[in-house]
C-alpha atoms as a PDB file:
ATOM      1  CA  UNK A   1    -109.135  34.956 -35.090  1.00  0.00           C
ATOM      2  CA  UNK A   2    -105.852  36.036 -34.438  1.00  0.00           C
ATOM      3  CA  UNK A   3    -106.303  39.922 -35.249  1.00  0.00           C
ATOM      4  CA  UNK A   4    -108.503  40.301 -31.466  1.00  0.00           C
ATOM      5  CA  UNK A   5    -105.228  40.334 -29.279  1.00  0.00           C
ATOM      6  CA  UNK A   6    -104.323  43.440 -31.769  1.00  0.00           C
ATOM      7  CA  UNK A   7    -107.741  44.977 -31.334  1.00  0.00           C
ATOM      8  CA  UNK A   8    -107.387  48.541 -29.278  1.00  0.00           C
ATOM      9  CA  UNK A   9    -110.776  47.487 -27.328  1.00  0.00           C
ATOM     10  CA  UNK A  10    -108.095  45.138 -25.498  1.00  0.00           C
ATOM     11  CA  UNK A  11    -105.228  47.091 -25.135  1.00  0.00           C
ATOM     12  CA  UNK A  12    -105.459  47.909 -21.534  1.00  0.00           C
ATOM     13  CA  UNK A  13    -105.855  44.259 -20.516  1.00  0.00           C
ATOM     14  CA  UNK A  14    -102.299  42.869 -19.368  1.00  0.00           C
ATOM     15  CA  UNK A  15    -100.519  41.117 -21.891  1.00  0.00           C
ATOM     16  CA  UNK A  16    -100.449  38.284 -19.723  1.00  0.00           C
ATOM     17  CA  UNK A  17    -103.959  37.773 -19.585  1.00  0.00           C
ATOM     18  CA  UNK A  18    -104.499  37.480 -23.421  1.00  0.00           C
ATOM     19  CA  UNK A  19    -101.501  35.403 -24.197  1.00  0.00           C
ATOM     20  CA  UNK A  20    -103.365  33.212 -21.416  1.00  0.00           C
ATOM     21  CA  UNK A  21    -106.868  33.374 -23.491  1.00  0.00           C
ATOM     22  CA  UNK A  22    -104.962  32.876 -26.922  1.00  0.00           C
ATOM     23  CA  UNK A  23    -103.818  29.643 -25.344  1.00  0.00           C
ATOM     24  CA  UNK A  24    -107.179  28.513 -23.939  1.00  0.00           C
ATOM     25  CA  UNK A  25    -108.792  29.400 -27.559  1.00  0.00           C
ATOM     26  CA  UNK A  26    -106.127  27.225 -29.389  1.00  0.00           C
ATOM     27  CA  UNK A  27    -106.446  24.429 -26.671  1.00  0.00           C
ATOM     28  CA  UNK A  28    -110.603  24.070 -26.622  1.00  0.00           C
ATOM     29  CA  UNK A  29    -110.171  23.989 -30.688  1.00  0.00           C
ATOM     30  CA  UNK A  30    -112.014  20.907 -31.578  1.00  0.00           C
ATOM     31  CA  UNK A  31    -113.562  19.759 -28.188  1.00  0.00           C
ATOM     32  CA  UNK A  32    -117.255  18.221 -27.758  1.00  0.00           C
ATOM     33  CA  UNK A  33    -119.677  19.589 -25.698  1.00  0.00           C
ATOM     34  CA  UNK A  34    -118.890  17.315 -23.517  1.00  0.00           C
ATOM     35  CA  UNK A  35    -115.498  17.798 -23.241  1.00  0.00           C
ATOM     36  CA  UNK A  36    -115.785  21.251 -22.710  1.00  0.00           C
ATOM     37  CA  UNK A  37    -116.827  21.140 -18.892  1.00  0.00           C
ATOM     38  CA  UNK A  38    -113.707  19.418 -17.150  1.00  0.00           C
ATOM     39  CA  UNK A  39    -111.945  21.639 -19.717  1.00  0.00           C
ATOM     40  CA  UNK A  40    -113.024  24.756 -18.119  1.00  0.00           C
ATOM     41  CA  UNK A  41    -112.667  23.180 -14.409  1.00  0.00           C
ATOM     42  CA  UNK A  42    -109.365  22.593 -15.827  1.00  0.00           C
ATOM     43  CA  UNK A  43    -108.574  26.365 -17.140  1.00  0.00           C
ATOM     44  CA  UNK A  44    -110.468  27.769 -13.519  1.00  0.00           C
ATOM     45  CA  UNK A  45    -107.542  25.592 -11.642  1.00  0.00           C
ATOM     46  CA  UNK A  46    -104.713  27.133 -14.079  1.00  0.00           C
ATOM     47  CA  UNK A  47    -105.612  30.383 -13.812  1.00  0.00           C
ATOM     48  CA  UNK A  48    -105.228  30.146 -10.267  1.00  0.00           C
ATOM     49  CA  UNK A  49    -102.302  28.811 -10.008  1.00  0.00           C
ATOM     50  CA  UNK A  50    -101.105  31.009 -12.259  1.00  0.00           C
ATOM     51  CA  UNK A  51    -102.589  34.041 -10.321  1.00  0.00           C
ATOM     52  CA  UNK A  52    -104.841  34.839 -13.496  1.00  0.00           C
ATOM     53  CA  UNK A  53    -107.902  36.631 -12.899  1.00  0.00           C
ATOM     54  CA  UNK A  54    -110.460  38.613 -15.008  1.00  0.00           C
ATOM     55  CA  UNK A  55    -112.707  41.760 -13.835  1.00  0.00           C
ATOM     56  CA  UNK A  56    -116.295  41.603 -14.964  1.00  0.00           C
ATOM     57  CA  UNK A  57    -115.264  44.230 -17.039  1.00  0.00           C
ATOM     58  CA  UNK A  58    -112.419  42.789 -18.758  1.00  0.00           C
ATOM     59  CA  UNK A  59    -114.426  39.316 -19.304  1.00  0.00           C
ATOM     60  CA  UNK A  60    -116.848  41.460 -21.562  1.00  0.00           C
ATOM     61  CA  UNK A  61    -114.369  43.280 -23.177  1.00  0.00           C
ATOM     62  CA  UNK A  62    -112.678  40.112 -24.071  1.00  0.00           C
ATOM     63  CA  UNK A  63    -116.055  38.528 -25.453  1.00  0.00           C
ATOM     64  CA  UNK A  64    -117.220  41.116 -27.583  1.00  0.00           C
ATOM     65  CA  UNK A  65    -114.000  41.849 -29.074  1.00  0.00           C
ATOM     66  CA  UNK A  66    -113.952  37.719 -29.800  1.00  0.00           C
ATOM     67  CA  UNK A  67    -117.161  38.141 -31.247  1.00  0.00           C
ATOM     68  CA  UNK A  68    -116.235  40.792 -33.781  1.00  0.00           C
ATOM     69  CA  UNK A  69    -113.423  38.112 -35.303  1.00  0.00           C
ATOM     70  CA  UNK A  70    -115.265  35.208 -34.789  1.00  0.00           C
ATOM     71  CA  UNK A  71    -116.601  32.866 -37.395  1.00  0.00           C
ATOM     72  CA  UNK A  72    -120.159  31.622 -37.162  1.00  0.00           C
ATOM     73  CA  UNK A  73    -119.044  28.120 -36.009  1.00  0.00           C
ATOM     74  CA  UNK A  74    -117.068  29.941 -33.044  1.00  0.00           C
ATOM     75  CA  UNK A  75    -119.862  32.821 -32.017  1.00  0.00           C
ATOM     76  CA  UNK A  76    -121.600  29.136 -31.314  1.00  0.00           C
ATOM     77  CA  UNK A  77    -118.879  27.511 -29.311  1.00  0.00           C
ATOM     78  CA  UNK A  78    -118.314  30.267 -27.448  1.00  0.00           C
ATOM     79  CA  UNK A  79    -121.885  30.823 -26.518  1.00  0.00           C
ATOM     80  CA  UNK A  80    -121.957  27.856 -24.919  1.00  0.00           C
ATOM     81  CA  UNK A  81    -118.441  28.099 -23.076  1.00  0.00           C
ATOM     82  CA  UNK A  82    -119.910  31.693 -21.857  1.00  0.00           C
ATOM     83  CA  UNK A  83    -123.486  30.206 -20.726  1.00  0.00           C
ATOM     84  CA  UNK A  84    -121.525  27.139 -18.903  1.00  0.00           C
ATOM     85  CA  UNK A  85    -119.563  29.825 -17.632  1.00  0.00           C
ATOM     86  CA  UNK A  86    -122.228  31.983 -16.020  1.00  0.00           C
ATOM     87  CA  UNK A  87    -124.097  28.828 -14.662  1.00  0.00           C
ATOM     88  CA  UNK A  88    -121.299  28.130 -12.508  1.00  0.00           C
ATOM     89  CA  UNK A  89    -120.908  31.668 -11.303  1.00  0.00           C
END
């Protein structure tokens, strides 16, 4: 999955951003579904702190340029990251 960060849909996104998400992808590598909820309170709190923030815009950007290098296995984790994601928003 490593090609996405190269992929010109994201090119306009800061740098900053993506190196951010590369992290988070290589982090939630391997975690239950259960896990995965304090993980993301857990990411929401770093990103602030680290003055991180997405636009709408650039959060669907992201996904469906994930989605194009994503194995089945992932399309499924992050399905469920996204849909925990949009409950809480």
């Amino acid at each position: 999955m490593a090609n996405w960060l190269d992929d010109p849909a994201v090119a306009h996104i800061d740098k900053s951003k993506l190196d951010f998400l590369q992290m988070l992808v290589f982090e939630s590598n391997g975690l239950s579904k259960e896990q995965m909820l304090p993980f993301l309170m857990a990411v929401a709190k770093r990103s602030k702190e680290n003055k991180i923030s997405f636009t709408e815009e650039e959060i669907e950007t992201i996904i469906e340029t994930l989605k194009k290098y994503s194995s089945p296995e992932d399309l499924e984790k992050m399905n469920k990251m996204i849909s925990i994601y949009r409950n809480r928003h």
